[in-house]
N, C-alpha and C. Protein backbone atom coordinates (compact mmCIF):
# COMPACT_ATOMS: atom_id res chain seq x y z
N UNK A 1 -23.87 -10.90 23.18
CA UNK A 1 -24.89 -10.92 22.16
C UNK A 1 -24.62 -9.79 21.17
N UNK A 2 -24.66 -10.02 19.92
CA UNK A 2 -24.74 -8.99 18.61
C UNK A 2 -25.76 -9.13 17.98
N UNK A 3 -26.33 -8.23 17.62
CA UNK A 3 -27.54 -7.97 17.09
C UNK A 3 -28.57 -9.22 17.60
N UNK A 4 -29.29 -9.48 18.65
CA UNK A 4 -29.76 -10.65 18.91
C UNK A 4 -29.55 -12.01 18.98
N UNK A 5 -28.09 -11.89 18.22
CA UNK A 5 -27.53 -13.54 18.32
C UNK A 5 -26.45 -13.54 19.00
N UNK A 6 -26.22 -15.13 19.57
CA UNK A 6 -25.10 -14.95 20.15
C UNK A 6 -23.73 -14.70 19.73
N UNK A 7 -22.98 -14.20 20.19
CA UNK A 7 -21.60 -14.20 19.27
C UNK A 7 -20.70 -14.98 19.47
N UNK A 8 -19.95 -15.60 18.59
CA UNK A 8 -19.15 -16.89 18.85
C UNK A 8 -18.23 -17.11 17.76
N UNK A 9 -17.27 -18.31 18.17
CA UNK A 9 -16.06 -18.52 17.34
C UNK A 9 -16.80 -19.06 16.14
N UNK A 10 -18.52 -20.11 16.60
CA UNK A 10 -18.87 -20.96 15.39
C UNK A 10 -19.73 -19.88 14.78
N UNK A 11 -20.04 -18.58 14.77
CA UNK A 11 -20.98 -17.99 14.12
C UNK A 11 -20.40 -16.84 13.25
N UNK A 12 -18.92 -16.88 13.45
CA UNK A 12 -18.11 -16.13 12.27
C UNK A 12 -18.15 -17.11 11.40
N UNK A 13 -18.35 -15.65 10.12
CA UNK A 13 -18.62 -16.22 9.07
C UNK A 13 -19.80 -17.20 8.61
N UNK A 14 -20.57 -17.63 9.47
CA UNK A 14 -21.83 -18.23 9.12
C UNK A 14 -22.77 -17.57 8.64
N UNK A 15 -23.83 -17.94 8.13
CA UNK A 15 -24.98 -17.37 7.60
C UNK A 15 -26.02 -16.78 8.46
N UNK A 16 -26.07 -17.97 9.23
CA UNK A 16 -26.97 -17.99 10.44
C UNK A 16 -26.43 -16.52 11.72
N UNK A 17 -25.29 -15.83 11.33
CA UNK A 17 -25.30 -14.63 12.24
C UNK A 17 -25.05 -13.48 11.48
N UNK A 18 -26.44 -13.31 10.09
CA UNK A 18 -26.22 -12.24 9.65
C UNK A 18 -25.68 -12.26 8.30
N UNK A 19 -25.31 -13.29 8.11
CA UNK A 19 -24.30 -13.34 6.66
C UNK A 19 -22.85 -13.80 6.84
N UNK A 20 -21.87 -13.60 5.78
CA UNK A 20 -21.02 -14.51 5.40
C UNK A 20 -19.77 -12.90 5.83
N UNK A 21 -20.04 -12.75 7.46
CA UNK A 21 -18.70 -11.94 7.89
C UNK A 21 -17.56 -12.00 7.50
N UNK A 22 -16.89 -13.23 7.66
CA UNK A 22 -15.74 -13.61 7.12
C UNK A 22 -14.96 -12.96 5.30
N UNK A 23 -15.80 -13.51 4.66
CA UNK A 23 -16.13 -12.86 3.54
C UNK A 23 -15.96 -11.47 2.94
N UNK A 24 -16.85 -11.26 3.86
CA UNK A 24 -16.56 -9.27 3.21
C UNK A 24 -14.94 -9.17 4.31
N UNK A 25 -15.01 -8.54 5.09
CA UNK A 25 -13.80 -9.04 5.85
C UNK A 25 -12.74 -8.79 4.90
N UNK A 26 -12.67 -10.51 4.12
CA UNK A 26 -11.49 -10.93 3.51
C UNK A 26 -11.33 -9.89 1.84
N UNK A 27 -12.62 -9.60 1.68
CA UNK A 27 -12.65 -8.48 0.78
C UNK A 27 -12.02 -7.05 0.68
N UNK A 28 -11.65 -6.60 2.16
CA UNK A 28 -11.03 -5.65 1.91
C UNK A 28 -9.71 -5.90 2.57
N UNK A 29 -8.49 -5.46 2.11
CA UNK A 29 -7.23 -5.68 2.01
C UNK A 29 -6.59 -4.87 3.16
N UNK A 30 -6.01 -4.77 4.44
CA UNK A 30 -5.57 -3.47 4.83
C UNK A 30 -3.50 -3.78 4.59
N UNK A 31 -3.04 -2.59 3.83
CA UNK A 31 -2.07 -2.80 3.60
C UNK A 31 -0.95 -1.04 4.35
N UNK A 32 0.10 -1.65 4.39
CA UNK A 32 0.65 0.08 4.98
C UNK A 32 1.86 0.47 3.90
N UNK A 33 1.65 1.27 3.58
CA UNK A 33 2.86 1.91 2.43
C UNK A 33 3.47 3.12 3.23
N UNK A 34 4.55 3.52 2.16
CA UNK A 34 5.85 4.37 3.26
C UNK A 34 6.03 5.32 2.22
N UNK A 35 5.72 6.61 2.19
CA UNK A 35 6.27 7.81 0.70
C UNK A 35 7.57 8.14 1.38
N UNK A 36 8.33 7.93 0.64
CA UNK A 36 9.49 8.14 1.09
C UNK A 36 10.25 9.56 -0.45
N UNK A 37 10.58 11.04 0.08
CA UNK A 37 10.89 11.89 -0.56
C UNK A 37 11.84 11.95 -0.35
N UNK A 38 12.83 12.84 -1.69
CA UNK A 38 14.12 12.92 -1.20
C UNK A 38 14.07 14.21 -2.14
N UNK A 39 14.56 15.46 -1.94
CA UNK A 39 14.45 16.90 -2.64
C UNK A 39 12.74 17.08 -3.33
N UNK A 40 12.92 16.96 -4.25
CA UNK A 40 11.49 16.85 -4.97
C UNK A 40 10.79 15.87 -5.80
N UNK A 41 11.87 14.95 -5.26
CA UNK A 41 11.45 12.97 -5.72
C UNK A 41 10.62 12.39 -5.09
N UNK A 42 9.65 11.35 -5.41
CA UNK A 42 9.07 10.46 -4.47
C UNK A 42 9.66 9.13 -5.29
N UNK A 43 9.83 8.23 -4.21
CA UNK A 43 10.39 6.76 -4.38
C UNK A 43 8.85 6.16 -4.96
N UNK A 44 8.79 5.22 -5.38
CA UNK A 44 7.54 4.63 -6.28
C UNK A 44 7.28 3.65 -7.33
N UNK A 45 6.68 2.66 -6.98
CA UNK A 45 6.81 1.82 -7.69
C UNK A 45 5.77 1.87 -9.16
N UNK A 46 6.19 1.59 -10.21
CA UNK A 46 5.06 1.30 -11.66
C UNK A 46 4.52 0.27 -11.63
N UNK A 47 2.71 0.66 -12.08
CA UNK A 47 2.25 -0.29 -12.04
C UNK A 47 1.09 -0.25 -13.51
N UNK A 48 0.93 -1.19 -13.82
CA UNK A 48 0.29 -1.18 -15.51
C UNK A 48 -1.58 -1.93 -15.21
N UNK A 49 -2.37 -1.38 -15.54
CA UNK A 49 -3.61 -2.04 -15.80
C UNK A 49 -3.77 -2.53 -17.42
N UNK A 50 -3.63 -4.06 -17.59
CA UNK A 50 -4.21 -4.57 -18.61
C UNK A 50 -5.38 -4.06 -19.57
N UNK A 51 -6.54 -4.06 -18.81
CA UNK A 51 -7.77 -3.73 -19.10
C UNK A 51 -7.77 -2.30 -19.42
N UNK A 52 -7.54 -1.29 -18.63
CA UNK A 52 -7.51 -0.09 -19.05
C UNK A 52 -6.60 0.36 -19.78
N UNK A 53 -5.28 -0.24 -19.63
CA UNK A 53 -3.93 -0.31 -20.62
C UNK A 53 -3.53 1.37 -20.05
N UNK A 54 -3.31 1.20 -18.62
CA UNK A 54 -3.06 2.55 -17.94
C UNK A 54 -1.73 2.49 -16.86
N UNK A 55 -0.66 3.21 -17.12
CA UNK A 55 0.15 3.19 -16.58
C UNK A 55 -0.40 3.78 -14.65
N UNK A 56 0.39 3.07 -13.46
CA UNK A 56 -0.04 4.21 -12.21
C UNK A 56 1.28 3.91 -11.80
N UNK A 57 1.65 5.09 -10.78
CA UNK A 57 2.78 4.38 -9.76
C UNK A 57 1.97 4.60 -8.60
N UNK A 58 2.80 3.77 -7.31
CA UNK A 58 2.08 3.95 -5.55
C UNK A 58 3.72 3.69 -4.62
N UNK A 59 3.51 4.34 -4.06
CA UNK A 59 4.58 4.17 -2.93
C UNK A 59 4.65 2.52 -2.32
N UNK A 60 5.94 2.29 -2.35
CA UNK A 60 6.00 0.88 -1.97
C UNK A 60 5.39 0.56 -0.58
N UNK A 61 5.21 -0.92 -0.38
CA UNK A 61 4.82 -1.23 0.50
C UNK A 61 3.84 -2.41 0.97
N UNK A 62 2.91 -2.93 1.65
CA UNK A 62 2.10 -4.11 1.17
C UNK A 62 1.22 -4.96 2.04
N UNK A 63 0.69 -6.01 1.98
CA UNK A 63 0.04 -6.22 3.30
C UNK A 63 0.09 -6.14 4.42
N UNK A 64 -0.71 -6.18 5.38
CA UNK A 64 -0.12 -6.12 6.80
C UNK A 64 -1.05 -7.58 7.08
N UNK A 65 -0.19 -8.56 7.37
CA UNK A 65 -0.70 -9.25 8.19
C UNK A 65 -1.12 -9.84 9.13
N UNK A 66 -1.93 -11.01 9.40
CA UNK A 66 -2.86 -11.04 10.46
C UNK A 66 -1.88 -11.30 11.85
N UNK A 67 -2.12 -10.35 12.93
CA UNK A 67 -1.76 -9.94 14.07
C UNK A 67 -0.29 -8.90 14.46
N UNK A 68 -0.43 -8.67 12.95
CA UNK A 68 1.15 -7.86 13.00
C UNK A 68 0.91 -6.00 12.73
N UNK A 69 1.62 -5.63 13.29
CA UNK A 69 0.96 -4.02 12.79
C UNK A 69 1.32 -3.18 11.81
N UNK A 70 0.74 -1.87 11.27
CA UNK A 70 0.87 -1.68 10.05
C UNK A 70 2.39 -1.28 10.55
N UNK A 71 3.32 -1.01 11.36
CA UNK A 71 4.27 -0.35 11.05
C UNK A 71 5.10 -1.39 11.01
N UNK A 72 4.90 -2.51 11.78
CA UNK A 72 5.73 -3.64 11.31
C UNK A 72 5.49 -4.50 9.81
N UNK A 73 4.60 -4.33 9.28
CA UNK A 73 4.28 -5.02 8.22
C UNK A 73 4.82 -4.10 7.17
N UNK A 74 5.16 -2.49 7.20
CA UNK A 74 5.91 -1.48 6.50
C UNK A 74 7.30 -1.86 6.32
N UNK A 75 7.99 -2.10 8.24
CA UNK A 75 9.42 -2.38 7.84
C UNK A 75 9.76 -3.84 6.97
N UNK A 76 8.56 -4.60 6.88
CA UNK A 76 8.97 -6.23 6.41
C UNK A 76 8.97 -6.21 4.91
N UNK A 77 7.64 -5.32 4.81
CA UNK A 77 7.78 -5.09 3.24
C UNK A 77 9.11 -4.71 2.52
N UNK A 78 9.75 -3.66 3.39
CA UNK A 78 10.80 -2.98 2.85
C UNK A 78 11.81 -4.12 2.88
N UNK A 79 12.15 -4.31 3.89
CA UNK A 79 13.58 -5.60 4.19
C UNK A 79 12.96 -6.85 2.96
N UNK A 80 11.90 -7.24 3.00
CA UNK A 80 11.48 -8.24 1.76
C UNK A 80 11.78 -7.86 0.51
N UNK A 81 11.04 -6.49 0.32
CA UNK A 81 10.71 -6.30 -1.24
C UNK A 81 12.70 -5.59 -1.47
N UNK A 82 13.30 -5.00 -0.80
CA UNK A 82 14.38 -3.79 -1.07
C UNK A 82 15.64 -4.40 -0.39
N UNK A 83 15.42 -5.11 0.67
CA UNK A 83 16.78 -5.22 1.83
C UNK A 83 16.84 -4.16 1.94
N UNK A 84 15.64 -3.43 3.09
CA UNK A 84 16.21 -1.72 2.87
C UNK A 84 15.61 -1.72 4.36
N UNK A 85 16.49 -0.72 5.25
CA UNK A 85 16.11 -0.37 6.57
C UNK A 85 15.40 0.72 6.39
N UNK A 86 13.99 1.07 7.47
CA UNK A 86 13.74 2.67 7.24
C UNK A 86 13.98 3.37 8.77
N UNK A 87 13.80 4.52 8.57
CA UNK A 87 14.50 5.91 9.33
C UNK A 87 13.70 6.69 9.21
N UNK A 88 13.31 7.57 10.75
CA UNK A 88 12.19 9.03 10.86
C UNK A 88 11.29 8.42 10.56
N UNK A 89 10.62 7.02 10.68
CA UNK A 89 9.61 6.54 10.40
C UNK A 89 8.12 7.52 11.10
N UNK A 90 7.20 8.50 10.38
CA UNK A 90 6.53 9.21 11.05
C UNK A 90 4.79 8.39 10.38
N UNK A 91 4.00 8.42 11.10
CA UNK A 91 2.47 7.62 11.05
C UNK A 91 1.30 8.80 10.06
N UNK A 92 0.98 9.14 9.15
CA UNK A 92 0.54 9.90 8.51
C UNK A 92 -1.11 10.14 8.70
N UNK A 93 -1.78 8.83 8.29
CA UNK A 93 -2.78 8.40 8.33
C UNK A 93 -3.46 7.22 7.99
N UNK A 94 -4.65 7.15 7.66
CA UNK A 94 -5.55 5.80 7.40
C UNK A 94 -6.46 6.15 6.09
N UNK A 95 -6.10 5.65 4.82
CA UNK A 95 -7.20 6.18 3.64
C UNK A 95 -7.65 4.54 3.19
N UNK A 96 -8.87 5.54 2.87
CA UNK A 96 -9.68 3.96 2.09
C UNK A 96 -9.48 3.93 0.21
N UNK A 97 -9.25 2.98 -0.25
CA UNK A 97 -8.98 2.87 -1.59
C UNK A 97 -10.02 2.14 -2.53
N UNK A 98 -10.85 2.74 -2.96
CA UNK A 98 -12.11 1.79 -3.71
C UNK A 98 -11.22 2.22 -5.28
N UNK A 99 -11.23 0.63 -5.75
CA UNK A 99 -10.78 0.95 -6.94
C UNK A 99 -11.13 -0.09 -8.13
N UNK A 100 -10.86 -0.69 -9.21
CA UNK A 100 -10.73 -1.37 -9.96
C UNK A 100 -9.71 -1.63 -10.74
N UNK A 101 -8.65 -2.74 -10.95
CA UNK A 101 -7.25 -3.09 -11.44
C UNK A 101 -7.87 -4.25 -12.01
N UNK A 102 -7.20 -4.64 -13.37
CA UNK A 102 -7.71 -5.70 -14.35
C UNK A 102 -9.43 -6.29 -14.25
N UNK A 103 -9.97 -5.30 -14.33
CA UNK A 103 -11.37 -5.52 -14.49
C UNK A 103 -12.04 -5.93 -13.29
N UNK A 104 -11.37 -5.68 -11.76
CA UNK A 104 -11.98 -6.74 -10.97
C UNK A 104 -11.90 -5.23 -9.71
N UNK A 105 -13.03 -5.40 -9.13
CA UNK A 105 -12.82 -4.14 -8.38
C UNK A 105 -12.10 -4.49 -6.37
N UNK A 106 -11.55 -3.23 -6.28
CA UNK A 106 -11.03 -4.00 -5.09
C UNK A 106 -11.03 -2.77 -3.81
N UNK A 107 -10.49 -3.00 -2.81
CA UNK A 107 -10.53 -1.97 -1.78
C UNK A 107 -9.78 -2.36 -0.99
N UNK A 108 -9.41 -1.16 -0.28
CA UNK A 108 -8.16 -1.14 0.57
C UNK A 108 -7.98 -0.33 1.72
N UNK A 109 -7.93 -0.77 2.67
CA UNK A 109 -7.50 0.39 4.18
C UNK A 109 -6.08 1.08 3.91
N UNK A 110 -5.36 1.87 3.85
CA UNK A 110 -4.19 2.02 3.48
C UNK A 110 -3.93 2.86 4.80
N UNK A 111 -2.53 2.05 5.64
CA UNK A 111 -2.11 3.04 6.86
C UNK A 111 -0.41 3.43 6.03
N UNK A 112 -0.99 5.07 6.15
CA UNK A 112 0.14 5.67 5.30
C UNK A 112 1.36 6.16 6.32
N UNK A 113 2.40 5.82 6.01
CA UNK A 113 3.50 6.65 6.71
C UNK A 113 4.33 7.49 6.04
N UNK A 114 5.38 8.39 6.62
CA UNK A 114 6.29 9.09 5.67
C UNK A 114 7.29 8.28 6.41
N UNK A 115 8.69 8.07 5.82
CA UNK A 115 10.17 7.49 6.02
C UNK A 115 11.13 7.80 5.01
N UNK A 116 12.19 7.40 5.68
CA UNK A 116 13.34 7.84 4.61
C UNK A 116 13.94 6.58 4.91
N UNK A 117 14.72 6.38 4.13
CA UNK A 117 16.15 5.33 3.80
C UNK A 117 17.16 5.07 5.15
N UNK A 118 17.61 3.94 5.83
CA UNK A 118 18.70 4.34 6.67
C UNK A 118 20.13 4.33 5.69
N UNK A 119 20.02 3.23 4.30
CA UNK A 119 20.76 3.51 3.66
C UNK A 119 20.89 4.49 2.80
N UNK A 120 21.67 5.39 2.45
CA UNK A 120 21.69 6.58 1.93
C UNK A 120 21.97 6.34 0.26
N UNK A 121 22.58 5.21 0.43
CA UNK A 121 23.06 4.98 -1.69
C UNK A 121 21.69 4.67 -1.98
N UNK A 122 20.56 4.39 -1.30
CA UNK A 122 19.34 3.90 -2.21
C UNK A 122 18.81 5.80 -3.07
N UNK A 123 18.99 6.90 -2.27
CA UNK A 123 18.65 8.28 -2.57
C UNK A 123 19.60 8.40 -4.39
N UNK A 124 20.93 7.32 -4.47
CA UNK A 124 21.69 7.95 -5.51
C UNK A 124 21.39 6.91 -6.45
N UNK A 125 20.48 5.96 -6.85
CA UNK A 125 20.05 5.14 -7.76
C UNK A 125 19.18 5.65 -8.22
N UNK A 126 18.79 5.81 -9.59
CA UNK A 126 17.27 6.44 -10.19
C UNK A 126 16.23 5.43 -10.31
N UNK A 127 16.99 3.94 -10.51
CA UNK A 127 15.59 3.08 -10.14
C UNK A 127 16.11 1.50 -9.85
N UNK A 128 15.40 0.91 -9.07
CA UNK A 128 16.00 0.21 -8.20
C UNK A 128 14.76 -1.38 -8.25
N UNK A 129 15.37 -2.05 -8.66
CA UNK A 129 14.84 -3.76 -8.46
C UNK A 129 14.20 -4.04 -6.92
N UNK A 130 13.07 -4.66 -7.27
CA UNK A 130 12.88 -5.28 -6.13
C UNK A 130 11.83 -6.73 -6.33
N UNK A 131 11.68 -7.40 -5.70
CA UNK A 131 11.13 -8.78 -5.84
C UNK A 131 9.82 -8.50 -4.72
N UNK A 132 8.60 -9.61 -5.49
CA UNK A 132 7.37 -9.41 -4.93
C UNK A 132 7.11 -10.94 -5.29
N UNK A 133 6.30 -11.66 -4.68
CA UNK A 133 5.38 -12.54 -5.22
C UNK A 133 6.56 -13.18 -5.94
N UNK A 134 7.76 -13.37 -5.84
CA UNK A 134 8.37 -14.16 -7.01
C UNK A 134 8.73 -13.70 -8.35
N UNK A 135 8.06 -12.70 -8.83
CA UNK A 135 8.23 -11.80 -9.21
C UNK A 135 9.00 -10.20 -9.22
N UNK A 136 10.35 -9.81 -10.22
CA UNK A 136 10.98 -8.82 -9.98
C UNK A 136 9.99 -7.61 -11.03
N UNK A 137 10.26 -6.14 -10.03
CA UNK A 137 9.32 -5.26 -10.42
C UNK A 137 10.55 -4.05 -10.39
N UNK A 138 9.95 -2.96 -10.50
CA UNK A 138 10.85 -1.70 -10.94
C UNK A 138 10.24 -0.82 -9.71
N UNK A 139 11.26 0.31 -8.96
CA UNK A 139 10.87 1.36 -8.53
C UNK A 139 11.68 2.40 -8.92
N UNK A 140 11.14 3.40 -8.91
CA UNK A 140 11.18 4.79 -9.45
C UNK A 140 11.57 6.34 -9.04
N UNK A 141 12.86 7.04 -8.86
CA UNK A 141 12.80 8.46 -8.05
C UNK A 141 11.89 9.10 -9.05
N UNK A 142 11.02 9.68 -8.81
CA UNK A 142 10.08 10.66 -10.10
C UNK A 142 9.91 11.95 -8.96
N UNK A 143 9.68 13.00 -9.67
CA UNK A 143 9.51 14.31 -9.65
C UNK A 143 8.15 14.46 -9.11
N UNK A 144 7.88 14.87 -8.54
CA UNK A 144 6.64 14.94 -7.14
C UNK A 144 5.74 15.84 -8.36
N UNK A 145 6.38 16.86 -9.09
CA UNK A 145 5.44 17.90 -9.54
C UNK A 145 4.84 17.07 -11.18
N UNK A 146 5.52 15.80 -11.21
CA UNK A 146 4.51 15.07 -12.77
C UNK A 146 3.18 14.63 -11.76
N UNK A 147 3.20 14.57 -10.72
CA UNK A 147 1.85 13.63 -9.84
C UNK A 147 1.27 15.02 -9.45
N UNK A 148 1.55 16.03 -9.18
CA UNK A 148 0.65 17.05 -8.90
C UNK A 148 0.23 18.03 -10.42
N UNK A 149 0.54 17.57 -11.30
CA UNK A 149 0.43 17.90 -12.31
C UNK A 149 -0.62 17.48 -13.00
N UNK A 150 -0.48 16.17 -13.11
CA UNK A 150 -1.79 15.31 -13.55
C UNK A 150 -0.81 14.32 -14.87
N UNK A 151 0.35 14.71 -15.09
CA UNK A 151 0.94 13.89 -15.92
C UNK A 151 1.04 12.36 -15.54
N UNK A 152 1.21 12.09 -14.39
CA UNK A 152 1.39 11.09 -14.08
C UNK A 152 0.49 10.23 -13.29
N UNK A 153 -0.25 9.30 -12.88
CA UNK A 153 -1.27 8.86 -11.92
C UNK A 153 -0.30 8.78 -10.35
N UNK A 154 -0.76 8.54 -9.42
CA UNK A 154 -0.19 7.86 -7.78
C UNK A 154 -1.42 7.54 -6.99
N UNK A 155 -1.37 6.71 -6.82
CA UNK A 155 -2.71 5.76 -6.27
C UNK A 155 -2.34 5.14 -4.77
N UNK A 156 -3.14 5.41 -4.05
CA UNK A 156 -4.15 6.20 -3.89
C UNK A 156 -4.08 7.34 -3.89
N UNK A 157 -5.31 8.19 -5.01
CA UNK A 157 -5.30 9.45 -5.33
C UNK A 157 -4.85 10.21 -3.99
N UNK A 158 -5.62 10.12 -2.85
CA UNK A 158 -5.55 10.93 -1.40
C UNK A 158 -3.98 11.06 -1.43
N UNK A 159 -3.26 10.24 -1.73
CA UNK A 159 -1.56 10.29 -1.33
C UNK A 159 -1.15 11.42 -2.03
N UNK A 160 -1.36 12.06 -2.43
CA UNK A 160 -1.09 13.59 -3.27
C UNK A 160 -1.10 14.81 -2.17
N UNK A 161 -2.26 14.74 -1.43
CA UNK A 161 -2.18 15.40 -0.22
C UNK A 161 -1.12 15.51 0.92
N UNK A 162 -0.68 14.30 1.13
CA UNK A 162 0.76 14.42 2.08
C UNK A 162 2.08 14.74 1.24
N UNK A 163 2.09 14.91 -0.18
CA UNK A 163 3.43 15.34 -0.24
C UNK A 163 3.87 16.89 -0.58
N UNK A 164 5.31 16.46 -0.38
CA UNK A 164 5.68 17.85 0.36
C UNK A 164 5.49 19.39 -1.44
């Protein structure tokens, strides 16, 4: 029993146990990203808001999906989005991301890790292709001190705190 009702496969997501569980649920996103540094670089992808007409970057990385864990859903991202193995894979933490991107507001569990490259030529490229959604996007070595500076955005803000 939960909260007075019974709990069941037919009362997820129903109305009748409270509201539309399912729903909020599917509202928040939990995704795991990897900061990966190399001297005083962070690896990072650009990202543009329409609406605000605001440049951000965020450490690559991306959903975790359903029954898989964030550290496996880290290495898939990478082998998907990069063909890239990771290395020293270390578990950082868990931040929440309340935000708004093209006018629509959104939120996010983010399980953060630190890693490095097992391939080493990805450290000697300054920016490097990768495919998403069907879609090819850009990532970035940038200078750790434009994001602690304020020159530059990195989202989620909290990710400023773990770097070195």
């Amino acid at each position: 029993m939960v909260g007075g009702q019974e709990s069941g496969v037919s009362g997820i997501g129903s109305t009748e146990a409270g509201g539309d569980i399912v729903g909020r649920i599917q509202g928040i996103r939990a995704i795991a990203l990897g900061l990966i540094q190399h001297g005083s670089r962070l690896f990072v992808s650009e990202g543009f808001d329409p609406v605000k007409e605001d440049t951000f970057y965020r450490a690559l990385g991306g959903g975790i999906e359903f029954g898989e864990t964030s550290l496996d859903a880290l290495k898939r991202e990478f082998q998907e989005e990069l063909q890239a193995e990771l290395t020293n894979i270390r578990y950082l933490g868990c931040l929440e991301n309340l935000f708004t991107y093209d006018g629509k507001p959104g939120h996010e569990l983010v399980q953060l890790y630190r890693c490095d490259f097992a391939d080493k030529t990805f450290y000697q490229r300054e920016q490097i292709p990768f495919s998403d959604s069907d879609q090819t996007y850009m990532a970035y070595w940038i200078e750790r001190d434009r994001f602690h500076s304020g020159e530059l955005r990195l989202v989620p803000p909290a990710c400023l705190q773990y770097l070195d």
